[in-house]
N, C-alpha and C. Protein backbone atom coordinates (compact mmCIF):
# COMPACT_ATOMS: atom_id res chain seq x y z
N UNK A 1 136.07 105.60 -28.73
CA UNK A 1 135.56 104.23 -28.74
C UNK A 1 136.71 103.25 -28.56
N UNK A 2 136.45 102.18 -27.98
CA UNK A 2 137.56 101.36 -27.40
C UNK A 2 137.60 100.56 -28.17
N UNK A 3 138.64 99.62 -28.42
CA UNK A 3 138.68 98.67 -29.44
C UNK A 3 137.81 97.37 -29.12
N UNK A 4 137.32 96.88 -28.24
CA UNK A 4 136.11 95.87 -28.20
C UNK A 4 135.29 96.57 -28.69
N UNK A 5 134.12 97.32 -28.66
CA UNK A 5 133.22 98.62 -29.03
C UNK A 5 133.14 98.54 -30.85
N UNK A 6 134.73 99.05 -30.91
CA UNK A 6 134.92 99.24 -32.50
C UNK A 6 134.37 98.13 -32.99
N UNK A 7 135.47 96.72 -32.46
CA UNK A 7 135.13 95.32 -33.22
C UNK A 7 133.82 95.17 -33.00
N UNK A 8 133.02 94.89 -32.18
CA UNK A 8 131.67 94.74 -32.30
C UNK A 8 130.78 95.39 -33.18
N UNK A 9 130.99 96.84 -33.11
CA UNK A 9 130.53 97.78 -33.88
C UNK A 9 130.47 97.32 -35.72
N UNK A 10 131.93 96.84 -35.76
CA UNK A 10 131.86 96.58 -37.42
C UNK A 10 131.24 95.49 -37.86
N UNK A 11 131.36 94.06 -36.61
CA UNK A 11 130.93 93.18 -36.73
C UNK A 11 129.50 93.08 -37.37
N UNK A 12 128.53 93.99 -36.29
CA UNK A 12 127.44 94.37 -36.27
C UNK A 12 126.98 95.26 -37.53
N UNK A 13 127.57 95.64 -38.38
CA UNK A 13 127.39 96.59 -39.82
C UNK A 13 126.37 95.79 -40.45
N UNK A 14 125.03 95.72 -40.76
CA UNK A 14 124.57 95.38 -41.54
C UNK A 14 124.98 94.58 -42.66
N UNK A 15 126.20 95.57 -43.58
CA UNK A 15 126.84 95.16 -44.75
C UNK A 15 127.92 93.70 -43.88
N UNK A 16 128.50 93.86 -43.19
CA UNK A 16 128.99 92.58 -42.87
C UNK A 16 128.16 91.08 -42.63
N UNK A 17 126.99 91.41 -42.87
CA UNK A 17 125.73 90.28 -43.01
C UNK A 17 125.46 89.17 -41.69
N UNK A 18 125.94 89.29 -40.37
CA UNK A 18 126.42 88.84 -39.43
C UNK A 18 125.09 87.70 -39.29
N UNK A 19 124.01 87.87 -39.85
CA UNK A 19 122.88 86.58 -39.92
C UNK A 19 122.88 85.94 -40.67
N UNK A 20 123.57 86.38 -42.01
CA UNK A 20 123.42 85.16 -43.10
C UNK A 20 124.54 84.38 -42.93
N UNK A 21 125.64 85.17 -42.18
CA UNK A 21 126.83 83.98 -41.54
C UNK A 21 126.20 82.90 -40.65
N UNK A 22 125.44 83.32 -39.79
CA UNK A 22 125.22 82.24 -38.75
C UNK A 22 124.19 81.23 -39.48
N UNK A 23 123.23 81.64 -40.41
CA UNK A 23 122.42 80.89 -40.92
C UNK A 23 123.31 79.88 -41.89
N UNK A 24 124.19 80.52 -42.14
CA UNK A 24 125.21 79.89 -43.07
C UNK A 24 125.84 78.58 -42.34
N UNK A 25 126.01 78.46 -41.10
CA UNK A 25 127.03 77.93 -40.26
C UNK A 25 126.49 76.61 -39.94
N UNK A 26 124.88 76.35 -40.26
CA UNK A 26 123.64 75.19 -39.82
C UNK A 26 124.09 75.29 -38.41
N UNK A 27 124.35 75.85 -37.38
CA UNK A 27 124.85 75.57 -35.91
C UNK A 27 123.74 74.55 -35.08
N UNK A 28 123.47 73.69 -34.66
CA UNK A 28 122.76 72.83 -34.17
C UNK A 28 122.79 73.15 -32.49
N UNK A 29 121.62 72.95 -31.62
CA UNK A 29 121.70 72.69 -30.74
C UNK A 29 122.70 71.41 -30.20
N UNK A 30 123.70 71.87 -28.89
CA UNK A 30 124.76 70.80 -28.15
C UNK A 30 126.15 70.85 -29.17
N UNK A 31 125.69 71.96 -30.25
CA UNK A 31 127.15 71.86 -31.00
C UNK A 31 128.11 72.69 -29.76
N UNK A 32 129.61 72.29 -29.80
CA UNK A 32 130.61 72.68 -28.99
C UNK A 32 131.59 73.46 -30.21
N UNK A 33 131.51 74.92 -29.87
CA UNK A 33 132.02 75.52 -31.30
C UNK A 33 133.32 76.17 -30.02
N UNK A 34 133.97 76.43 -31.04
CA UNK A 34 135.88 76.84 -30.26
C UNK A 34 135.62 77.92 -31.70
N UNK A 35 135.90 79.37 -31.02
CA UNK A 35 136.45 80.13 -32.10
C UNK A 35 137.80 80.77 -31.82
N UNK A 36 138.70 81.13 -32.84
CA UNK A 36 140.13 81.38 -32.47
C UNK A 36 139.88 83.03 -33.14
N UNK A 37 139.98 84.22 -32.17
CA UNK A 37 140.07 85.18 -32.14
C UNK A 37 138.83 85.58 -32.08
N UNK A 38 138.71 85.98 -30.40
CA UNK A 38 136.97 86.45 -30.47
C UNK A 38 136.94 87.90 -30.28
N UNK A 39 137.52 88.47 -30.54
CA UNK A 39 138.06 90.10 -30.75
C UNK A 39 136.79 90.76 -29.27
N UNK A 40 135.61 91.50 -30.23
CA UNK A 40 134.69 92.02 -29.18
C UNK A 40 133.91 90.91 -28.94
N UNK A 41 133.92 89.95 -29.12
CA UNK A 41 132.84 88.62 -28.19
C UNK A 41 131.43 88.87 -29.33
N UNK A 42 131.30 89.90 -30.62
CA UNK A 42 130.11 89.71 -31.03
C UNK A 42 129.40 88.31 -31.19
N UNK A 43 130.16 87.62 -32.15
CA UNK A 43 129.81 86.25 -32.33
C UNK A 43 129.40 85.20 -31.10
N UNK A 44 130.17 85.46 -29.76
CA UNK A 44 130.11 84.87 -29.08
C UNK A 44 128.66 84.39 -28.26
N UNK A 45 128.38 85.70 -28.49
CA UNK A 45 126.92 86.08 -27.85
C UNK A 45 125.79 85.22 -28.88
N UNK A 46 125.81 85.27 -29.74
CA UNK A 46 125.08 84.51 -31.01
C UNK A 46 125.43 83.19 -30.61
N UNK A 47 126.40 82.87 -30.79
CA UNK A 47 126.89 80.90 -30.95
C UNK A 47 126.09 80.56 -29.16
N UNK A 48 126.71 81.54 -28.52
CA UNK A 48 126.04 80.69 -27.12
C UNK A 48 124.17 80.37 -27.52
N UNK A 49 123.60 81.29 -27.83
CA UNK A 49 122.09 80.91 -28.12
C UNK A 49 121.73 79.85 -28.77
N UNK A 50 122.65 79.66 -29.97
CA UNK A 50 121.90 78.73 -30.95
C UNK A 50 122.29 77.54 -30.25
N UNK A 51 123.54 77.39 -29.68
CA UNK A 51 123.73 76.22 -29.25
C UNK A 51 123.29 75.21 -27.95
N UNK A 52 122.55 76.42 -27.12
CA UNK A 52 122.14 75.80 -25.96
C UNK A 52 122.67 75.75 -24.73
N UNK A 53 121.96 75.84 -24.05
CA UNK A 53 122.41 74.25 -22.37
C UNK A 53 123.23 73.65 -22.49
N UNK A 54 123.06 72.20 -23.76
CA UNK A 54 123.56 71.02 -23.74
C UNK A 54 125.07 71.45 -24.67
N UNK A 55 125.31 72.78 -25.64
CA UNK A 55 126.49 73.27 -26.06
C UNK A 55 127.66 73.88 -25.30
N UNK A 56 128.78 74.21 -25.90
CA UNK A 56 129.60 74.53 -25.29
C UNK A 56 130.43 75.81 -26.49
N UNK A 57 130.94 76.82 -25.72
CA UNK A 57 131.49 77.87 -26.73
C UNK A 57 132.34 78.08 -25.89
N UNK A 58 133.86 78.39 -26.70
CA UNK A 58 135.33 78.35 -26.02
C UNK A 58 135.82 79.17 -27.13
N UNK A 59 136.34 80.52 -26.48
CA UNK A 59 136.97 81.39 -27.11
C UNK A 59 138.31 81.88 -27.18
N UNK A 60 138.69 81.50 -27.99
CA UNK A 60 140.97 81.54 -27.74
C UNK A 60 140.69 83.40 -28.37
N UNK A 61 141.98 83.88 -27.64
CA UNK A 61 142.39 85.35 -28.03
C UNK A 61 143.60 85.40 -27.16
N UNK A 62 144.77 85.55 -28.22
CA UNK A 62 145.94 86.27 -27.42
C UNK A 62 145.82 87.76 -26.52
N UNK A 63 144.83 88.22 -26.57
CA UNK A 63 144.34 89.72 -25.72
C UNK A 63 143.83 89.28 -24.21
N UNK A 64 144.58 89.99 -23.46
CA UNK A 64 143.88 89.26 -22.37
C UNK A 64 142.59 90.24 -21.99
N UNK A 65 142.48 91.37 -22.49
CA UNK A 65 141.15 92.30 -22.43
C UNK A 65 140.17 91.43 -23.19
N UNK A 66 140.18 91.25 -24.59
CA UNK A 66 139.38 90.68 -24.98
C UNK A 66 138.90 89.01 -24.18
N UNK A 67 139.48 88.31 -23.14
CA UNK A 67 139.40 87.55 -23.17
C UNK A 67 138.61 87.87 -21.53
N UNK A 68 138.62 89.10 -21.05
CA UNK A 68 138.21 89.49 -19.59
C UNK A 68 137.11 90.02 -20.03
N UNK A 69 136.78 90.47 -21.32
CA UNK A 69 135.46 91.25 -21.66
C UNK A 69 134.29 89.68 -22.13
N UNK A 70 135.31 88.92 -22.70
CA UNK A 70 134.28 87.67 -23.10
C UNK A 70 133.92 86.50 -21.41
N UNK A 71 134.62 87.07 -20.63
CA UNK A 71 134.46 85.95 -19.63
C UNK A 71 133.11 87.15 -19.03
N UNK A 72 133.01 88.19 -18.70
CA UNK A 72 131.67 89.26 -18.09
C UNK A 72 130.37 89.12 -18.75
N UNK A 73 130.95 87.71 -19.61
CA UNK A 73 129.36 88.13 -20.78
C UNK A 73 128.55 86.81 -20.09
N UNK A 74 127.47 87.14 -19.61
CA UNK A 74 126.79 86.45 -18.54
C UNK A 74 125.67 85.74 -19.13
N UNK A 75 125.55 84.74 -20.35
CA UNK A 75 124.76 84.53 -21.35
C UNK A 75 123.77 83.67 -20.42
N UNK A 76 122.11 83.36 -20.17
CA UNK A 76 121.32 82.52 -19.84
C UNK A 76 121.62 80.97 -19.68
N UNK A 77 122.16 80.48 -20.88
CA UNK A 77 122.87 79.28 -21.27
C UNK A 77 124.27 78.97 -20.34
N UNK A 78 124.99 79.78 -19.45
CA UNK A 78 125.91 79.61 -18.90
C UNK A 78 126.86 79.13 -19.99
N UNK A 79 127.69 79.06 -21.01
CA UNK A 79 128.06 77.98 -22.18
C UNK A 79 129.23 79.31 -22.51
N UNK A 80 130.00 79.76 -22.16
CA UNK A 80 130.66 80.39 -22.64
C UNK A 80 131.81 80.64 -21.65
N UNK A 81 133.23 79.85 -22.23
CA UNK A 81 134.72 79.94 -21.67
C UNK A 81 135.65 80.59 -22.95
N UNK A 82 136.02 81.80 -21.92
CA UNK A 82 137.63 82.84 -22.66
C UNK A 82 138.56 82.13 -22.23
N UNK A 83 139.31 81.70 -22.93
CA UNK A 83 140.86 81.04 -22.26
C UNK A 83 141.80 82.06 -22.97
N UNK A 84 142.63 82.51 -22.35
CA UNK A 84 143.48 83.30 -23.27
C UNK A 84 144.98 82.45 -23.61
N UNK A 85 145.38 82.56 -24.96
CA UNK A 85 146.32 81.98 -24.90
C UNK A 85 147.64 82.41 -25.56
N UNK A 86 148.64 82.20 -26.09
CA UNK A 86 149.77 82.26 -26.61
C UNK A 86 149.60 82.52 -27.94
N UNK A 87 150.54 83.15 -29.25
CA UNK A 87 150.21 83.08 -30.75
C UNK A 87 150.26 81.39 -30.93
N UNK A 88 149.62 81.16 -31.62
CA UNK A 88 149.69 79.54 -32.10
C UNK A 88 149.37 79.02 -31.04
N UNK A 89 148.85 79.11 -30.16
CA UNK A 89 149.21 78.42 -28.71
C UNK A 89 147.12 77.42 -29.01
N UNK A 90 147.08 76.37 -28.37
CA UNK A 90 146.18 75.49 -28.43
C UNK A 90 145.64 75.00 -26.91
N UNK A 91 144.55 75.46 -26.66
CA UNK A 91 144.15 74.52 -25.22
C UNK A 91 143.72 73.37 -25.10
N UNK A 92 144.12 72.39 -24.04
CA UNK A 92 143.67 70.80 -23.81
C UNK A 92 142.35 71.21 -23.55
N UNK A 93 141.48 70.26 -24.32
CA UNK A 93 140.05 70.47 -24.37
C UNK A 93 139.39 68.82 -23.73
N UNK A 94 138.64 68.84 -22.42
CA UNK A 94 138.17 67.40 -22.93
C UNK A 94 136.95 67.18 -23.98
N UNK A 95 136.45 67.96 -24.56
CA UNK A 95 135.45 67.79 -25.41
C UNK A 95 136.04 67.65 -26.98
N UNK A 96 135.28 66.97 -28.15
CA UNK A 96 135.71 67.48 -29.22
C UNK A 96 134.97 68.82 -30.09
N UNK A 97 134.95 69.34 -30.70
CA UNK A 97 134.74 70.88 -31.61
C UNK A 97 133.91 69.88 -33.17
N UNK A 98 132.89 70.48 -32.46
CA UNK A 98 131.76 70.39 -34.03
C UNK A 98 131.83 71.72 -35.18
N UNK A 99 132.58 72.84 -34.48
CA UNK A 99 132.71 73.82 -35.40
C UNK A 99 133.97 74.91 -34.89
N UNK A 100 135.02 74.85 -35.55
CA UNK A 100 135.90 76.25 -35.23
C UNK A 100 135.55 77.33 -36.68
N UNK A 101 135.81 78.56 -35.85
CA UNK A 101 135.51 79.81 -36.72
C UNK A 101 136.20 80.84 -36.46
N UNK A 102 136.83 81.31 -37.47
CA UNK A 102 137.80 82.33 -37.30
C UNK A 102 137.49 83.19 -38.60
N UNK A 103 137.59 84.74 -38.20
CA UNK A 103 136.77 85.46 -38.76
C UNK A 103 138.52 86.82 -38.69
N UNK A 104 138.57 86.95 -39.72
CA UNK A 104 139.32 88.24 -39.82
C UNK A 104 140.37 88.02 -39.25
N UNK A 105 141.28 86.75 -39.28
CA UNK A 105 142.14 85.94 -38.41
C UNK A 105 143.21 84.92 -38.58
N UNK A 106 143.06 84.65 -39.83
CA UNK A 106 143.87 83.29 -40.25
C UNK A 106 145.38 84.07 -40.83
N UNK A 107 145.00 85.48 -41.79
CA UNK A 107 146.30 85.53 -41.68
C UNK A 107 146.94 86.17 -41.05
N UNK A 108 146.74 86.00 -39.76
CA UNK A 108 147.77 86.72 -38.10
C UNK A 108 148.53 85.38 -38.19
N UNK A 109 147.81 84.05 -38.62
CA UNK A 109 148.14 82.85 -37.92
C UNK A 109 149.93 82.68 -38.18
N UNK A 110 150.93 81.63 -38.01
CA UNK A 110 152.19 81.71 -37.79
C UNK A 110 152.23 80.21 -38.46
N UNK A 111 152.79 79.68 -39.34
CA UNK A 111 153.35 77.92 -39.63
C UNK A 111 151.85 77.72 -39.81
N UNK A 112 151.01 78.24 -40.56
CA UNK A 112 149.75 77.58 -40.23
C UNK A 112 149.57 76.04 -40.87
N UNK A 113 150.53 75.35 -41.59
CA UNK A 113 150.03 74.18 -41.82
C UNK A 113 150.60 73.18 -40.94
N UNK A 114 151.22 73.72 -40.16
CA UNK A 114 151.39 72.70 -38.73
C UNK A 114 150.59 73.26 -37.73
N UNK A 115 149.96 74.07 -37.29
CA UNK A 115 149.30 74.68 -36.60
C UNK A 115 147.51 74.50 -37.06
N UNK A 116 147.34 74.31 -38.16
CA UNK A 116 146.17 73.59 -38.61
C UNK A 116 145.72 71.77 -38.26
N UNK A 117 146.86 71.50 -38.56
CA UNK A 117 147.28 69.59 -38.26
C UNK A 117 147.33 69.50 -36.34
N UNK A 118 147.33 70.81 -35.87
CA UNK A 118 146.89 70.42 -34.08
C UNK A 118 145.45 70.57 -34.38
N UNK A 119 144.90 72.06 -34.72
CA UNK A 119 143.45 72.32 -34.76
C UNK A 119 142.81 71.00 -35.14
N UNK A 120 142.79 69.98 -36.22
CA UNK A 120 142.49 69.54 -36.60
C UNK A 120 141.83 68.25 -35.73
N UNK A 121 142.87 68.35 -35.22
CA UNK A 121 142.65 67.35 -33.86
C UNK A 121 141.47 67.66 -32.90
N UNK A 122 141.61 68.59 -32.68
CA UNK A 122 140.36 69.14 -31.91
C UNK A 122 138.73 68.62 -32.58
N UNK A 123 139.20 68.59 -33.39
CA UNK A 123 137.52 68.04 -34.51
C UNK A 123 136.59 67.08 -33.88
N UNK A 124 135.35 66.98 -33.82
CA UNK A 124 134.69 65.73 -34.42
C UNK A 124 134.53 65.00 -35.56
N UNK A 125 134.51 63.75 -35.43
CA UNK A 125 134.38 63.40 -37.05
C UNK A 125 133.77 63.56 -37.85
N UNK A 126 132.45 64.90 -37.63
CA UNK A 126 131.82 66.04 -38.55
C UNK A 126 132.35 66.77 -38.30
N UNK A 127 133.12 67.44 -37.66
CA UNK A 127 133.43 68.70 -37.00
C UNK A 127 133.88 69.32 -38.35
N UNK A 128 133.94 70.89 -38.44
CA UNK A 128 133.99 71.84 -39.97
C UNK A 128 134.73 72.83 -39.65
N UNK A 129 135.63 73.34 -40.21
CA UNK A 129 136.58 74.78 -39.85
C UNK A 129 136.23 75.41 -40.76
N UNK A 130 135.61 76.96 -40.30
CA UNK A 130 135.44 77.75 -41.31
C UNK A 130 136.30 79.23 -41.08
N UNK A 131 136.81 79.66 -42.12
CA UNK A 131 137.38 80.79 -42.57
C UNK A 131 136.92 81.62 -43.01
N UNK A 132 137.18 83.05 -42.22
CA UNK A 132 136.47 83.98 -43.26
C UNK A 132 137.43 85.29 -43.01
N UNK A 133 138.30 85.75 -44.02
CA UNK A 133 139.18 86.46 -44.16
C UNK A 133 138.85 87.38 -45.24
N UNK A 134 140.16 88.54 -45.29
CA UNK A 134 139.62 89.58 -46.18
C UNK A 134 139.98 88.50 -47.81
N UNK A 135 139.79 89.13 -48.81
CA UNK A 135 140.29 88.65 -50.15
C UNK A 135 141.22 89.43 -50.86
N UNK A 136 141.84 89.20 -52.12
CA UNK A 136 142.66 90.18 -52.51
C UNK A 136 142.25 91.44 -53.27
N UNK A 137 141.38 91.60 -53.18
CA UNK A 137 140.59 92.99 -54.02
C UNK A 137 140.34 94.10 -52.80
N UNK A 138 140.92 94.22 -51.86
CA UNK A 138 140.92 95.47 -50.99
C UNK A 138 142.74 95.36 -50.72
N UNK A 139 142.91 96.70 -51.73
CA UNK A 139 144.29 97.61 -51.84
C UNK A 139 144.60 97.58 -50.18
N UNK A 140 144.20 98.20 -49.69
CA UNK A 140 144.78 98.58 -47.98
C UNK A 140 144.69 97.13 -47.62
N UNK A 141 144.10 96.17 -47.54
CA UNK A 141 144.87 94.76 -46.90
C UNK A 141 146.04 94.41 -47.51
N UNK A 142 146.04 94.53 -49.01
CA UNK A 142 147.18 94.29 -49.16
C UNK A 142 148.40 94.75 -48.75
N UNK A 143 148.51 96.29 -48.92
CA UNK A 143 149.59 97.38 -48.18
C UNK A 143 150.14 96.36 -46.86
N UNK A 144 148.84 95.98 -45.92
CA UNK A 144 149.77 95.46 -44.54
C UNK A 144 149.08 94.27 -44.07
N UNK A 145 149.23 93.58 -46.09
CA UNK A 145 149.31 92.12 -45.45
C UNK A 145 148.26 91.51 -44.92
N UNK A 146 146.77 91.72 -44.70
CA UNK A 146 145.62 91.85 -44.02
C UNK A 146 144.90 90.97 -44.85
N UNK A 147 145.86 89.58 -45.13
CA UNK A 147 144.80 88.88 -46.52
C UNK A 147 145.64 87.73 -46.54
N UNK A 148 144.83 86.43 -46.97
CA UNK A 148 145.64 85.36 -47.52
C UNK A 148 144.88 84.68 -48.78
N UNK A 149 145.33 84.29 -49.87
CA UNK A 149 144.57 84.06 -51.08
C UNK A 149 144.32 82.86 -50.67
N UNK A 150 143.07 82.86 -51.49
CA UNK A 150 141.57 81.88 -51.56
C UNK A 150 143.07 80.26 -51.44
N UNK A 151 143.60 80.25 -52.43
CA UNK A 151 144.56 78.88 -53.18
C UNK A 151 145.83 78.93 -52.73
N UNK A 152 146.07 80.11 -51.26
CA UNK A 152 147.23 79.59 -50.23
C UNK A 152 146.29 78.56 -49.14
N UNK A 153 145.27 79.58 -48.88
CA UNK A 153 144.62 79.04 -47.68
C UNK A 153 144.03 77.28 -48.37
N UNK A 154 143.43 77.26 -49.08
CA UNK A 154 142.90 75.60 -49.93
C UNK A 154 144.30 74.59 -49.82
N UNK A 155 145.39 75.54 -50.23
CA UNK A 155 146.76 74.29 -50.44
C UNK A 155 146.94 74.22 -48.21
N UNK A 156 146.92 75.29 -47.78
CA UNK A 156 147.44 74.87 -46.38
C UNK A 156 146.43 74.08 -45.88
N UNK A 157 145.38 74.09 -46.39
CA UNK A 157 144.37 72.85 -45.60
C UNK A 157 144.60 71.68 -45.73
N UNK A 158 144.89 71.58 -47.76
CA UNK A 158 144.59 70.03 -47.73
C UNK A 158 146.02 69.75 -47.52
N UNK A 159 147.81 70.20 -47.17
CA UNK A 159 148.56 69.74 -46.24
C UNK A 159 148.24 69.17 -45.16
N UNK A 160 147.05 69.65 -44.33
CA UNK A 160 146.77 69.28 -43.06
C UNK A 160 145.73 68.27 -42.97
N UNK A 161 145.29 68.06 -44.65
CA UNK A 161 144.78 66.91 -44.78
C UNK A 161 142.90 67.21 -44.20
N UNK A 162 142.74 68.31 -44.94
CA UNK A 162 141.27 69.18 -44.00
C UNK A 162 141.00 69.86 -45.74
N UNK A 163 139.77 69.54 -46.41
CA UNK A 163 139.58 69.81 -47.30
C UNK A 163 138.22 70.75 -47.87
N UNK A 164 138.18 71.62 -48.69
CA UNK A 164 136.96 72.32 -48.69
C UNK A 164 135.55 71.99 -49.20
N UNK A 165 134.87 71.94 -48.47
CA UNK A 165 133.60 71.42 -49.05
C UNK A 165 132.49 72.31 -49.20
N UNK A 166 132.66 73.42 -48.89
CA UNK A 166 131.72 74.56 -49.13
C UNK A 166 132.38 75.93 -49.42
N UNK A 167 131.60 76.95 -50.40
CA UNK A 167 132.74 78.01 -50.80
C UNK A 167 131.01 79.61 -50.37
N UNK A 168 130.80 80.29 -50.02
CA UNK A 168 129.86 81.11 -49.95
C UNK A 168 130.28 82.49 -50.17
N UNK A 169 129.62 83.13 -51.41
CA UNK A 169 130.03 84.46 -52.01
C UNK A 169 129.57 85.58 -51.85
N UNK A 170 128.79 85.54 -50.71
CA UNK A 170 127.85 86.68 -50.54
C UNK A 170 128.42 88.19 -49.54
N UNK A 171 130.02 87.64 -49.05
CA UNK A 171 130.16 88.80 -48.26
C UNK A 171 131.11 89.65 -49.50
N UNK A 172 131.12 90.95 -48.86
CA UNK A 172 132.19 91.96 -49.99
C UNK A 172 133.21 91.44 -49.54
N UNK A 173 134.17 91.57 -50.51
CA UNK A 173 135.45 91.54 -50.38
C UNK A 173 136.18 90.88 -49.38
N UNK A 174 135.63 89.61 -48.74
CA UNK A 174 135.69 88.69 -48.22
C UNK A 174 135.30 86.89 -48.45
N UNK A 175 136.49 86.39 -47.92
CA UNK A 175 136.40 84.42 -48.50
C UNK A 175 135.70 84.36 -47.30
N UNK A 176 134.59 83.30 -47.80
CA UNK A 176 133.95 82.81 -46.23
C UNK A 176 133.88 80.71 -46.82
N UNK A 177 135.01 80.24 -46.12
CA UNK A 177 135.42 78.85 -46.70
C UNK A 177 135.01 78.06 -45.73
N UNK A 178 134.69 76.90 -46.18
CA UNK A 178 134.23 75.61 -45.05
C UNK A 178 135.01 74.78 -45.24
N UNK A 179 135.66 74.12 -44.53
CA UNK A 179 136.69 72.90 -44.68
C UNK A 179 135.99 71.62 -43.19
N UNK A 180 136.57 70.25 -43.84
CA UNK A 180 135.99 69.51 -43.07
C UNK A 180 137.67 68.45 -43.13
N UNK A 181 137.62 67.71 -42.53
CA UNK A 181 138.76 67.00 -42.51
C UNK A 181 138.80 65.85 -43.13
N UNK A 182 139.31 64.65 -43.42
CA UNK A 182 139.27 63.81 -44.20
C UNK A 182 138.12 63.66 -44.95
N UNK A 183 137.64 64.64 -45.77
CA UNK A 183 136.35 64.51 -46.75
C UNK A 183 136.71 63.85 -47.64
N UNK A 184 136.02 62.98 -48.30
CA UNK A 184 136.10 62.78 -49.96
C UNK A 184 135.95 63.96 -50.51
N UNK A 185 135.25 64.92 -50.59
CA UNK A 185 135.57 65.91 -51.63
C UNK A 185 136.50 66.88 -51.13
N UNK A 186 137.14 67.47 -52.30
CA UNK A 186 137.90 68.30 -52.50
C UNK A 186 137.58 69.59 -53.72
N UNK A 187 137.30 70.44 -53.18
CA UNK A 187 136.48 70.94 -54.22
C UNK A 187 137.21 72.51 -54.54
N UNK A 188 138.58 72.54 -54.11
CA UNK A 188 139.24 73.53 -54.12
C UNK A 188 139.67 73.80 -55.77
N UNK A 189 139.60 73.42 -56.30
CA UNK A 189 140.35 73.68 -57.78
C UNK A 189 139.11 73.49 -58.62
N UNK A 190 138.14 73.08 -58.34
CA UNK A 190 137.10 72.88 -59.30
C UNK A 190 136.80 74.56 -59.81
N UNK A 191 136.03 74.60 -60.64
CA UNK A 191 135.38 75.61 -61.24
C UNK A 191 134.26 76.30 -60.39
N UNK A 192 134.69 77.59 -60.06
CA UNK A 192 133.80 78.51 -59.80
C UNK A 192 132.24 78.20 -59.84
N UNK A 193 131.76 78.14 -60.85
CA UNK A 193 130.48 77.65 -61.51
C UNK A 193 129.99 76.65 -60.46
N UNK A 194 130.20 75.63 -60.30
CA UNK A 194 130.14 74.03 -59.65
C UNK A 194 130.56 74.72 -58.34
N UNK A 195 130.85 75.71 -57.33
CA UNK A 195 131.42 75.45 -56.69
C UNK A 195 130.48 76.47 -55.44
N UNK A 196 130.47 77.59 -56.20
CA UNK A 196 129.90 78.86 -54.95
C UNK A 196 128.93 78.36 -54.96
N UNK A 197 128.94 78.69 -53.40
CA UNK A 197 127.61 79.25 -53.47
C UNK A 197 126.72 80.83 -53.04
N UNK A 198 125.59 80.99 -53.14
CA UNK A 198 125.17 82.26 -53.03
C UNK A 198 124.89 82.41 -51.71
């Protein structure tokens, strides 16, 4: 099995809940979502539907396979661009991003709190970045590093001045975080209790 195949494959696991993410995500028709690492394009195929015609889906991956397997994907909606790019590397967009999503990805990232403060830019002034990385309760991420804690990733946001406003607990052994950018709330240090949700 090839490594697009694999990634899709796990994506697709039941236990990885890949519908209660998207239900999770409110994705609106004409939303323009940018995800940074679209490994096997699973997601990709999903975001193009919900979003439409009038949407737009733009997929960064330093792989240029992954980025030749996401350009063959021939969705009804026409709404789907692979750009491949550089580590850290950012494309001139003329549109702005109602949603970036990065899934199993943030900690590859490099300087991420200057590298967050470009993303950021990319936003609408709803626009939402969500994270969803492993957590620290799986031993083998830790071994090689395959993790960034809940209160590195919360402090590198609100550096970049991008703060959390939603926390969702339902995957295993995975953070699935919502951040929005100049929010009034900040809800990173609050109490557990007040904070997840299910």
């Amino acid at each position: 099995m090839n490594r697009i195949d694999r990634y899709n494959k796990l994506a697709s696991n039941p236990k990885n809940k890949a519908s209660d993410v998207i239900n999770a995500l409110e994705i609106k028709t004409g939303d323009n979502i940018l995800e940074i690492g679209v490994g096997g394009g699973f997601y990709a195929k999903i975001f193009s539907e919900k979003i439409g015609v009038s949407g737009r889906y733009y997929g960064l991956d330093t792989g240029e396979h992954f980025i030749q397997n996401l350009n063959t994907i021939k969705p009804p909606n026409k709404n789907i661009l692979g750009i491949k790019i550089y580590p850290n590397e950012l494309p001139e967009l003329n549109v702005k991003i109602d949603l970036i999503f990065t899934r199993n990805v943030y900690h590859h990232l490099e300087k991420r709190t200057a590298y967050l403060r470009r993303v950021i830019d990319l936003l609408s002034p709803n626009g939402r970045i969500v994270v969803i990385d492993y957590d620290e309760s799986l031993s083998l991420m830790k071994v090689f590093k395959h993790f960034t804690a809940k209160n590195i990733i919360i402090k590198e946001f609100k550096r970049a001045n991008c703060f959390l406003i939603k926390e969702h607990c339902f995957l295993n052994k995975q953070l699935f975080l919502i951040f929005e950018k100049n929010s009034e709330y900040d809800f990173g240090f609050l109490s557990n209790q007040n904070q997840k949700m299910t």
